[in-house]
Structures are given as C-alpha cells and as structure tokens.
Protein backbone atom coordinates (compact mmCIF):
# COMPACT_ATOMS: atom_id res chain seq x y z
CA UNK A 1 27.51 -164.55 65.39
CA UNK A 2 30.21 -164.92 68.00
CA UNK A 3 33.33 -167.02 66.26
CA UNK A 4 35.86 -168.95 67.99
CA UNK A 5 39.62 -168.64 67.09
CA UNK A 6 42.27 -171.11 66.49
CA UNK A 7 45.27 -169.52 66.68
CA UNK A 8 49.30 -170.60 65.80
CA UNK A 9 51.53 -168.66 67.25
CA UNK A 10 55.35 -168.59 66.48
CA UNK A 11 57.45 -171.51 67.62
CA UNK A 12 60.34 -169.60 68.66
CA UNK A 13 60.74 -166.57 67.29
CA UNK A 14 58.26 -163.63 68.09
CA UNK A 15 59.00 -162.03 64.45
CA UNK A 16 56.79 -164.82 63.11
CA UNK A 17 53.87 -163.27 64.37
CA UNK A 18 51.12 -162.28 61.47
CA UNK A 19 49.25 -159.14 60.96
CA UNK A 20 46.15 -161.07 60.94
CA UNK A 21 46.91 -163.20 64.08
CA UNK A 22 47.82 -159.98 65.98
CA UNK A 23 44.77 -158.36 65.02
CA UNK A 24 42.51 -161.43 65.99
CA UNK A 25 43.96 -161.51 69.39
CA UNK A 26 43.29 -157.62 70.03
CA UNK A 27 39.32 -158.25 68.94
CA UNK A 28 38.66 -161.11 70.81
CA UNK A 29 37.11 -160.81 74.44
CA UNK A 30 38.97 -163.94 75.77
CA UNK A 31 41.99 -165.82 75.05
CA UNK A 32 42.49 -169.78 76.43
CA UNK A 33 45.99 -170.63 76.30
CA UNK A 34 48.24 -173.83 78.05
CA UNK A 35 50.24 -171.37 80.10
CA UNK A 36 48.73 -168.55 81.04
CA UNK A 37 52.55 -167.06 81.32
CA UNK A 38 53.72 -168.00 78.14
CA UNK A 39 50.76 -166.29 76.85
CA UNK A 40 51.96 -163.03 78.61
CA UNK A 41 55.18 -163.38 76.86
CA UNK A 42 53.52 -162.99 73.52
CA UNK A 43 50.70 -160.66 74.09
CA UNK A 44 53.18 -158.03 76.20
CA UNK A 45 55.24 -158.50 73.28
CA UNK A 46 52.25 -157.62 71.24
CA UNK A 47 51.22 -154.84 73.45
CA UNK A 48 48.26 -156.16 73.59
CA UNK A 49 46.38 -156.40 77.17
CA UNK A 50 43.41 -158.93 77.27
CA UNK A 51 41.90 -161.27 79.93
CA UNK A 52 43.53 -165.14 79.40
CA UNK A 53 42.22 -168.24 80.77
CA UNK A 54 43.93 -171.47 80.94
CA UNK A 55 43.10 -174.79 78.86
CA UNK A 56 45.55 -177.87 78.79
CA UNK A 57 45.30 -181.10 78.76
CA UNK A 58 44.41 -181.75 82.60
CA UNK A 59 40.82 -179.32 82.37
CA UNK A 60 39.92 -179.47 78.95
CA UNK A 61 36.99 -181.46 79.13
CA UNK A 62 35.89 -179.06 82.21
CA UNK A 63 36.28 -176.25 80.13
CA UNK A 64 33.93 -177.20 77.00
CA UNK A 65 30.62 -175.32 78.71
CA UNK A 66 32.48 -172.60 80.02
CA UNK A 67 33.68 -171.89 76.00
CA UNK A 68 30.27 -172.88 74.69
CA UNK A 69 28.94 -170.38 76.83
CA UNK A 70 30.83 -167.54 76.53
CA UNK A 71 30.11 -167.88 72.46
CA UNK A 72 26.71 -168.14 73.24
CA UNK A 73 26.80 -164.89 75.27
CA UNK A 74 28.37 -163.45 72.00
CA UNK A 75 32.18 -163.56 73.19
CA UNK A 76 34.44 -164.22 70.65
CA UNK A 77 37.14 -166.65 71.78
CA UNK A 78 40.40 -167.39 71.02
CA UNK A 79 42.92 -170.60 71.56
CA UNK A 80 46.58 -170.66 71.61
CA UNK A 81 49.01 -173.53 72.57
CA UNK A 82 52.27 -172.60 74.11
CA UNK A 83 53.68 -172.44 70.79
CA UNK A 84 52.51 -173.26 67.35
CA UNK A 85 49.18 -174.47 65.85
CA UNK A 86 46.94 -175.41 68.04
CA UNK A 87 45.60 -179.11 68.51
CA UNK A 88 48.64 -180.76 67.31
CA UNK A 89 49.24 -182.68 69.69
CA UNK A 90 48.24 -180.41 72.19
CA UNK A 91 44.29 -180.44 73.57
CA UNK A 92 41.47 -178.72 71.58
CA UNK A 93 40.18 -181.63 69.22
CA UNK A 94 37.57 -182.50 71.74
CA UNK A 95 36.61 -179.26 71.90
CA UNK A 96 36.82 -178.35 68.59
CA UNK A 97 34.22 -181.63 67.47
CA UNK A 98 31.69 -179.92 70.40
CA UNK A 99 31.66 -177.19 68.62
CA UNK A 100 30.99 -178.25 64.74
CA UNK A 101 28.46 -180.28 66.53
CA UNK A 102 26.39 -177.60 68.00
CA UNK A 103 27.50 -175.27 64.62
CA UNK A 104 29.44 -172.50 66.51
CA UNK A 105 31.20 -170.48 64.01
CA UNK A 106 34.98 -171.75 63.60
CA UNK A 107 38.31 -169.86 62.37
CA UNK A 108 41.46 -171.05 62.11
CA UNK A 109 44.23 -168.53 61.61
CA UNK A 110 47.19 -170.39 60.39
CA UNK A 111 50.68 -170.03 60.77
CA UNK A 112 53.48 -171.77 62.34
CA UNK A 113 53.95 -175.22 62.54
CA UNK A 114 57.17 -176.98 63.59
CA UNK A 115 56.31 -180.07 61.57
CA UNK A 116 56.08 -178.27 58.37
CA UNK A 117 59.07 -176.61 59.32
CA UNK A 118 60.77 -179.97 60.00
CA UNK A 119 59.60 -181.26 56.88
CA UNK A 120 60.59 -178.68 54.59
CA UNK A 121 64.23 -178.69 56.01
CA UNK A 122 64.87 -182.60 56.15
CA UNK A 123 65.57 -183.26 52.51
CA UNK A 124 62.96 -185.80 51.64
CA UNK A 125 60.56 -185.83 49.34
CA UNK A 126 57.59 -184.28 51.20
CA UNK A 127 54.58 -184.70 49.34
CA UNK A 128 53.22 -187.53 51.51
CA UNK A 129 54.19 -187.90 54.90
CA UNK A 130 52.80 -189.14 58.60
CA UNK A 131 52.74 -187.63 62.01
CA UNK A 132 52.53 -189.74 64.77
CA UNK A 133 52.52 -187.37 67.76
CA UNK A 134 55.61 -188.31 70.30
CA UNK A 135 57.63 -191.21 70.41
CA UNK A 136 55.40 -193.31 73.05
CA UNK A 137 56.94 -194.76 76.33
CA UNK A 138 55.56 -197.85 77.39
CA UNK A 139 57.16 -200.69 75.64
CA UNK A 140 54.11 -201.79 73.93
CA UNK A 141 53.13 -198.66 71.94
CA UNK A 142 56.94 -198.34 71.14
CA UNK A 143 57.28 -201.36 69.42
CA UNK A 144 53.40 -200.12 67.91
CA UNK A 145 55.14 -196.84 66.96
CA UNK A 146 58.62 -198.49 65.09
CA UNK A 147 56.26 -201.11 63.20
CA UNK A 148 54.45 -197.65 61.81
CA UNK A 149 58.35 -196.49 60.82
CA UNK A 150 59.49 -199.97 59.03
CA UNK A 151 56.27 -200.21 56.86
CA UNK A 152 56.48 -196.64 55.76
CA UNK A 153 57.05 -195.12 52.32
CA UNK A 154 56.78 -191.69 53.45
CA UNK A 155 58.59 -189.69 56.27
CA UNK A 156 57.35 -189.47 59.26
CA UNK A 157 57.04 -186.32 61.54
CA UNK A 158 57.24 -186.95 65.78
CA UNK A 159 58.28 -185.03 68.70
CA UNK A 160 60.20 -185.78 71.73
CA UNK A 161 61.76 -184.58 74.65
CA UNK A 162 65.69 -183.54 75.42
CA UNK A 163 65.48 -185.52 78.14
CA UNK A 164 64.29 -188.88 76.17
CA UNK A 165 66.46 -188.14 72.43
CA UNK A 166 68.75 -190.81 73.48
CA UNK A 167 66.48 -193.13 74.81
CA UNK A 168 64.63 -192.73 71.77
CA UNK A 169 67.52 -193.13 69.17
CA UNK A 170 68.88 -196.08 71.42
CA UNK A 171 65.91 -197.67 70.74
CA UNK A 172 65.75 -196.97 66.94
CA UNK A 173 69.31 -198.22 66.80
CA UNK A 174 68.49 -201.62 68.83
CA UNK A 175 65.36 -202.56 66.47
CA UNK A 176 67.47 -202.33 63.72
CA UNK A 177 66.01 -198.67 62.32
CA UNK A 178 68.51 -197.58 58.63
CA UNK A 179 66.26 -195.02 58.00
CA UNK A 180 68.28 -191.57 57.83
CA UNK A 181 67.23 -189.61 60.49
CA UNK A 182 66.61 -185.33 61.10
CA UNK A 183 66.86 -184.20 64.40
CA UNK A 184 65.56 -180.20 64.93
CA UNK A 185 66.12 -178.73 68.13
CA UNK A 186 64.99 -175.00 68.88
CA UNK A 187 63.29 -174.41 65.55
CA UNK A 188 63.41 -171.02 64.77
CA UNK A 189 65.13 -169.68 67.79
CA UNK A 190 68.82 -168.46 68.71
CA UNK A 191 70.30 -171.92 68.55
CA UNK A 192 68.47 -173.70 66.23
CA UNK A 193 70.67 -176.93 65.92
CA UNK A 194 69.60 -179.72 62.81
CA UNK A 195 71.84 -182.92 63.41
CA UNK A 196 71.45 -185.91 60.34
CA UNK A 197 72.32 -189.39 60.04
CA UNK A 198 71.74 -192.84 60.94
CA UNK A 199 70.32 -193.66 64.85
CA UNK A 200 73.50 -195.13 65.60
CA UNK A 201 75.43 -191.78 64.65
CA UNK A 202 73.18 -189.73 66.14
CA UNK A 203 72.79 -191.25 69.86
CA UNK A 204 76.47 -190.34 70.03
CA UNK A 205 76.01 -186.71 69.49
CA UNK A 206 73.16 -187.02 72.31
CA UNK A 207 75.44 -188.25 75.37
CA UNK A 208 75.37 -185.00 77.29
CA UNK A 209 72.55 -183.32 78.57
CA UNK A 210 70.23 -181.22 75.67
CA UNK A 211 68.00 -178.79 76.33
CA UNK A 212 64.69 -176.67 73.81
CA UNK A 213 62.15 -178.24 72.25
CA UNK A 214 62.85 -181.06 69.43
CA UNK A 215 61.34 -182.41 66.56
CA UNK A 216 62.40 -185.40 64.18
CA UNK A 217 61.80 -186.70 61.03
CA UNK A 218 62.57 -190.16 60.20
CA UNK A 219 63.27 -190.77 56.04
CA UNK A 220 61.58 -193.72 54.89
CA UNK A 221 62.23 -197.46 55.92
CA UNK A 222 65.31 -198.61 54.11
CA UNK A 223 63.67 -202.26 54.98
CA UNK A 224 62.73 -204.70 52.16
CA UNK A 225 60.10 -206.32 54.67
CA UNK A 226 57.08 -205.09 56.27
CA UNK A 227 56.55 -206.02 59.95
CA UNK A 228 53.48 -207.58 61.24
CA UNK A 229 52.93 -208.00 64.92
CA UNK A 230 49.51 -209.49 64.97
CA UNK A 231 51.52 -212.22 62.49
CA UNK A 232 54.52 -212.43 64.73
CA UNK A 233 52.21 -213.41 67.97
CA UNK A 234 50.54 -215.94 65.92
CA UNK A 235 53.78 -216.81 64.69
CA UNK A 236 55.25 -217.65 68.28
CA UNK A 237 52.06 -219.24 69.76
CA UNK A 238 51.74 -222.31 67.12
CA UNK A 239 55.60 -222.78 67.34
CA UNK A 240 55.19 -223.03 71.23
CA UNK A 241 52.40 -225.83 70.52
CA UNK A 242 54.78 -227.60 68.41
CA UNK A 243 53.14 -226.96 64.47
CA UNK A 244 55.91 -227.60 62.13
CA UNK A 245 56.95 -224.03 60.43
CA UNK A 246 55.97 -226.05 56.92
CA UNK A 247 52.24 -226.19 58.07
CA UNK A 248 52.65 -222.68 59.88
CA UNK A 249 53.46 -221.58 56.63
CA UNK A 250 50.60 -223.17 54.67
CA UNK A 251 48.20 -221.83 56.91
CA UNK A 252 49.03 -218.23 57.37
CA UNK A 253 49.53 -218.23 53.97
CA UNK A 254 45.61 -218.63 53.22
CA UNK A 255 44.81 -215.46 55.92
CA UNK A 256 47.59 -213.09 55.09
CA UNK A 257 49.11 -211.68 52.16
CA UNK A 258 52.08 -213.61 52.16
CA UNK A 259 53.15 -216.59 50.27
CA UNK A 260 54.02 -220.06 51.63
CA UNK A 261 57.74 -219.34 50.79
CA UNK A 262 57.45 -216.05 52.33
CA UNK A 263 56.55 -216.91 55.59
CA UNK A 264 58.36 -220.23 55.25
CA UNK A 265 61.61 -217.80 55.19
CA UNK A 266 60.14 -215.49 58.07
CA UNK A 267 59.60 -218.27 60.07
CA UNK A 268 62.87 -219.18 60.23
CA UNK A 269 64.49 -217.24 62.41
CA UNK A 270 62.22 -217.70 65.25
C-alpha cells in the first residue's frame, strides 16, 4: 500500500534534520511543499533530487484528488510546510481528514516544532497548555482571542508577525494583559533572540523594525476574574433599556454562574 508522509522539517537550522526524515524524503516519488523554493533549500542541502509540487493554503482544496490519486496509483507522497510540522497552522488538515476517510495509509514523521520549542524555553509549567494559531486581526476575533488569555490557567502558545509584534503587545498592554510574556524570534537560527516581561516592557523593545519568524507564549492570566462577552453584551443592552443593575443582577444570576453580589459588583463599572 502506497503511504502518505507528514513530514517536520527543521525550523531554522538544517542540522535538525533526522535520519529517518531524510530517508523518507529520498523514497518517496513526490514531495508537496508551501514553497516549492524553500523546499530546494532543504533537499539540495540533503542532496537529495526529487520532483516537488506545491500545496498552500490558496490550492489546497484543488489539490485533494490530485494526492488521492497519485496514492492510488501507488505513489508514495510526502508533505512539508516551509518549516516545521506540518498542519500547524499551515494547510493539510483538510486533506489529512480526506484521507482517514477513504483509509489511505498515514505517517507522520515527527520532529521540529517551534511551539514545543517555545514552550520548553519560557519557564512555565508546561504540562497543560493552549495554542491558538496567530494573534487574529479584525477587532472582533481579537477581543475573542484576549478573552481566551484572561480565563486561562495554562500558557498559551501563538504566532505572529515582525511586522504586527507591536501592534500585538500594544494591544495586550491596552486590555489590561499582567500575564508575563516570552517573545522567540528566529528559533533555532543564527540570531535566535528570547525577550521576557510584561506587554508594557516589551512593546518598548519592539519600536524599530524586526525581522525572522516569531513565536510567543503568554504565562497564565494574573486576573482574579474571568471575562464573559456573551455576559458583557447582555450586560450593556438591559442597562441601555433602563433595568436597574439590582434586577440585572438578580436575573443573570439565575442563567450564569455568578452570584447576585458578583455581578452586582461587575455591573458597576459600566
């Protein structure tokens, strides 16, 4: 039976590479990869010469027959992301549920992973944590994305780009974020760089122009409260048709977790 590959491949530097991923990638008849030329980098590096295709986000769907059918023709296949393990946060899980859903044989060769490599660097206690992808950019899913970071026991793991840190830790620092904060830029590579603190320390060291890839991980919320939003809206709409914040209280009370002096204490500083 043909099998189809998941590969990681190293997030920086090229010693990172394992015997068994470099012998996977000579075996296989195809390799899919994000950038066909970062791909290059690694196999020429590898000497290893063998036909790549690309697969990113934009023709991924296009691209699930093409796979299913070269497996089917008994081609073993291979994916790669431009650097590290596959899928996170990089295209492949539709894919990937295709093909347990037709029962194509599936390998995943692991390896490196910046988040783990985050993780195990930051100084928290790592034996629960959350990944949320990268810090979102509409306004909405932000304020989705710091509710996630307030009601959190665990760290949490996200990405982000040089050109958005400081957007990113100015708004951390304007909601109020404590939470001490581990910035890694170029994991693994010449100038790896890991800058801690508090948002408001960091932004400062983020004024100038940065450049490599960048990962954070955010300690756990320092806050006593949780934050609801779904609560806050409901909050704001029977204040704006005049319900005294006694009865506000009373009633929220019954449908929420919360006590009447809870809320009664929320509600006031709306």
């Amino acid at each position: 039976m043909s099998t189809f590959y998941i590969c990681a491949t190293p997030i920086g530097n090229l010693s990172d590479v394992s015997q068994r991923l470099t012998e996977t990638l000579k075996e296989v008849d195809v390799i899919y990869c994000e950038d066909t030329r970062r791909a290059a980098k690694l196999l020429n590096h590898l000497g290893i010469k063998k036909e790549t295709r690309s697969y990113f986000l934009g023709n991924e769907v296009q691209k699930i027959e093409e796979i299913k059918n070269l497996l089917k023709s008994k081609k073993d296949v291979a994916l790669i992301s431009d650097a590290g393990t596959p899928l996170i946060s990089d295209p492949g899980s539709f894919l990937i549920k295709h093909l347990v859903q037709e029962n194509f044989n599936i390998v995943s060769i692991p390896g490196p992973s910046s988040v783990l490599t985050a993780l195990t660097i930051s100084g928290f206690e790592i034996n629960e944590f959350q990944f949320l992808g990268f810090v979102p950019k509409s306004q909405k899913e932000k304020l989705e994305f710091i509710v996630k970071l307030f009601n959190s026991s665990m760290p949490t793991v996200c990405y982000t780009s040089p050109n958005r840190i400081k957007k990113d830790l100015d708004f951390f620092d304007s909601q109020g974020l404590n939470s001490e904060i581990v910035i890694c830029r170029e994991l693994t590579k010449k100038f790896e760089t890991i800058y801690r603190g508090k948002a408001s320390e960091l932004k400062q060291q983020f004024e100038s122009d940065v450049k490599g890839e960048i990962t954070i991980v955010i300690g756990p919320s320092t806050s006593q409260n949780e934050i609801n939003l779904e609560l806050d809206k409901a909050i704001k709409i029977l204040i704006k048709n005049n319900v005294s914040k006694k009865d506000i209280s009373k009633a929220l009370s019954l449908v929420t977790e919360y006590s009447v002096n809870d809320l009664y204490n929320k509600i006031k500083d709306f």
